[in-house]
N, C-alpha and C. Protein backbone atom coordinates (compact mmCIF):
# COMPACT_ATOMS: atom_id res chain seq x y z
N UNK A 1 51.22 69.64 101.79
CA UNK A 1 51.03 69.83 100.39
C UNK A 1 52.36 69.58 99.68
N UNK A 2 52.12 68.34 98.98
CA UNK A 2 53.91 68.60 97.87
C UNK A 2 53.65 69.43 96.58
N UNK A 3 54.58 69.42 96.33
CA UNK A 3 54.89 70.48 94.75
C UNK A 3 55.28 68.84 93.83
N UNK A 4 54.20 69.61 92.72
CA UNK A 4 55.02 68.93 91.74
C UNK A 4 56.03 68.92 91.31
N UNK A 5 57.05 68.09 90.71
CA UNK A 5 58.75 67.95 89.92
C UNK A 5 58.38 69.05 88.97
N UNK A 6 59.52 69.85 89.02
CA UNK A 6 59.51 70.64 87.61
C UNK A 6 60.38 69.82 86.91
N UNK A 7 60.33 70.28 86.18
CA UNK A 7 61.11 69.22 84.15
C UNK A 7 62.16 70.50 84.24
N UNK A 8 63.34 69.85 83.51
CA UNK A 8 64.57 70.38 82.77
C UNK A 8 63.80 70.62 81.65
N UNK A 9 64.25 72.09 81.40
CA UNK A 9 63.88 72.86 80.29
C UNK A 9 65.39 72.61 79.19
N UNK A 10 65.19 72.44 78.34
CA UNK A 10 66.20 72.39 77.05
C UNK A 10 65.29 72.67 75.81
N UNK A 11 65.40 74.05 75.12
CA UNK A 11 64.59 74.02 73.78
C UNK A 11 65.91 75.15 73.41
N UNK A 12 65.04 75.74 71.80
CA UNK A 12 66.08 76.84 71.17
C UNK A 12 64.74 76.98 69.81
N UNK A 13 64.20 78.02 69.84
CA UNK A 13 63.83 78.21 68.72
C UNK A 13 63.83 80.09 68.05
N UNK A 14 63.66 79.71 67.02
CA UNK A 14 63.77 81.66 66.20
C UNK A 14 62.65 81.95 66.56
N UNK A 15 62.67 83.64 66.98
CA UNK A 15 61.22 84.17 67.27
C UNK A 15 60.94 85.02 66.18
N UNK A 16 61.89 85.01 64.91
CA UNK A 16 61.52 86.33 64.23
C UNK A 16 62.50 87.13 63.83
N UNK A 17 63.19 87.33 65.22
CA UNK A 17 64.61 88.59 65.28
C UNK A 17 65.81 88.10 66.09
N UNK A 18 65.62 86.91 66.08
CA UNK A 18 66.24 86.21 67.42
C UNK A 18 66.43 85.00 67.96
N UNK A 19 67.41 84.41 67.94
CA UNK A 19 67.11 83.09 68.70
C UNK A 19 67.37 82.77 69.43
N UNK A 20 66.40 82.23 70.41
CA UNK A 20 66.20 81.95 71.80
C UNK A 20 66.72 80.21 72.38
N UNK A 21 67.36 80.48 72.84
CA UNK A 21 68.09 79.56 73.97
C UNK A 21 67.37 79.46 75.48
N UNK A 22 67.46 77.90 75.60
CA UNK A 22 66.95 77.86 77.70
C UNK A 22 67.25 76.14 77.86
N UNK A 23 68.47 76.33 78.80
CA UNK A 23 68.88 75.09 79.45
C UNK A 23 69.36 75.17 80.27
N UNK A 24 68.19 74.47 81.31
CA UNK A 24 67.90 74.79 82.86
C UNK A 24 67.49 73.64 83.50
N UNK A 25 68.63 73.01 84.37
CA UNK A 25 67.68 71.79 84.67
C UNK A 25 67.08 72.26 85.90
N UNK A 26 66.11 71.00 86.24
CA UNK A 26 64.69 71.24 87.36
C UNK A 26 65.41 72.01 88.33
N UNK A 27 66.62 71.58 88.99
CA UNK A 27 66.75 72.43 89.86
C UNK A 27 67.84 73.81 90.03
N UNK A 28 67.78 74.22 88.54
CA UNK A 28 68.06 75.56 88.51
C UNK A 28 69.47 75.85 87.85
N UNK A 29 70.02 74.71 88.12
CA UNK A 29 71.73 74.45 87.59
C UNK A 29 71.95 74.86 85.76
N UNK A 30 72.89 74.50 85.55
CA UNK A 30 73.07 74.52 83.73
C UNK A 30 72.31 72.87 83.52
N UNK A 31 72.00 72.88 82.72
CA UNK A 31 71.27 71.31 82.09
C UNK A 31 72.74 70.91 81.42
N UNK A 32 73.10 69.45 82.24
CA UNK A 32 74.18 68.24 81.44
C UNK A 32 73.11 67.50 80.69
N UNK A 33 73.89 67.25 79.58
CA UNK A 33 73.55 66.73 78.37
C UNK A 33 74.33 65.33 78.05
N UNK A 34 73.44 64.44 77.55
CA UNK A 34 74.63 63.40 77.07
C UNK A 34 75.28 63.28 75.70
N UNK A 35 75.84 62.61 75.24
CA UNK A 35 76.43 63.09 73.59
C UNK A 35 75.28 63.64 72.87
N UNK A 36 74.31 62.39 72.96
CA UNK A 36 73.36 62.23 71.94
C UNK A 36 72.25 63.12 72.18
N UNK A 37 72.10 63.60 73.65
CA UNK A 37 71.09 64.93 73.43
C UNK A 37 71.83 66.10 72.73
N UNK A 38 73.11 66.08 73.06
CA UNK A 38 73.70 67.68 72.58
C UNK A 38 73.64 67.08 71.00
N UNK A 39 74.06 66.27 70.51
CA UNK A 39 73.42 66.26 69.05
C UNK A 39 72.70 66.74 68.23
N UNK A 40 70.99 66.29 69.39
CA UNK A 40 70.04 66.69 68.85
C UNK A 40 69.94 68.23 68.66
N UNK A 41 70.06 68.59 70.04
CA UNK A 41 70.11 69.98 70.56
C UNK A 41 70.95 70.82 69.30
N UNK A 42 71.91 70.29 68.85
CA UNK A 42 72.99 71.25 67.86
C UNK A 42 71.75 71.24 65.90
N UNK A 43 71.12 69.62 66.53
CA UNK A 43 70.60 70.11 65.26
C UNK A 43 69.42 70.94 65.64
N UNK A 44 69.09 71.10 66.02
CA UNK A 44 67.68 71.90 66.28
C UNK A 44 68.08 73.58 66.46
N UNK A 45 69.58 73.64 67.27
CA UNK A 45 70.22 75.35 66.63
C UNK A 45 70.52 75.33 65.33
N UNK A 46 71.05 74.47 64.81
CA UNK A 46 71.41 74.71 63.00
C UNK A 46 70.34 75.00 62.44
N UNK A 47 69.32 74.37 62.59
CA UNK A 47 67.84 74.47 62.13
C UNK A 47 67.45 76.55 62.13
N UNK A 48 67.71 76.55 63.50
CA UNK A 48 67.01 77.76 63.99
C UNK A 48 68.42 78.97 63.19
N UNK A 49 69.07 78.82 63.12
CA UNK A 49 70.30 79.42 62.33
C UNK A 49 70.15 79.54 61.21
N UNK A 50 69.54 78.47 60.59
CA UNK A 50 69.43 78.52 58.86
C UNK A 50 67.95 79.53 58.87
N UNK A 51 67.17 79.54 59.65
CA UNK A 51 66.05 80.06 59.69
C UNK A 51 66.50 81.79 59.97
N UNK A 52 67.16 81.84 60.67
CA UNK A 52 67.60 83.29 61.14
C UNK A 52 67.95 83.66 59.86
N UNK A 53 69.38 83.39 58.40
CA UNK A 53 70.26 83.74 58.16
C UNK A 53 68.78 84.08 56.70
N UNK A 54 67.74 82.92 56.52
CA UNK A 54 66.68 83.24 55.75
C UNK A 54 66.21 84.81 55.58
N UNK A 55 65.83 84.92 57.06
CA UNK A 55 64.82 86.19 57.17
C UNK A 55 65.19 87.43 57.27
């Protein structure tokens, strides 16, 4: 029986009271990023930051 590949987890979103971080690649390590993902990634915490500083 094989196992399926797990996926590198990289998200960040506000739950409310909090914002949640997870970057994990498949096999358990810290997730490397290349410029242009950590980019994205920084905008998607600014996002979740402006949302926090809202509520």
């Amino acid at each position: 029986m094989t196992q399926s590949p797990t996926k590198d987890r990289l998200d960040v979103w506000f739950d409310g009271s909090a914002i949640c971080i997870v970057a994990v690649a498949s096999n358990g390590d810290p997730l490397d990023m290349s410029e242009s993902e950590a980019e994205e990634f920084l905008a998607k915490l600014q996002l979740c930051i402006a949302q926090a500083k809202a509520a």
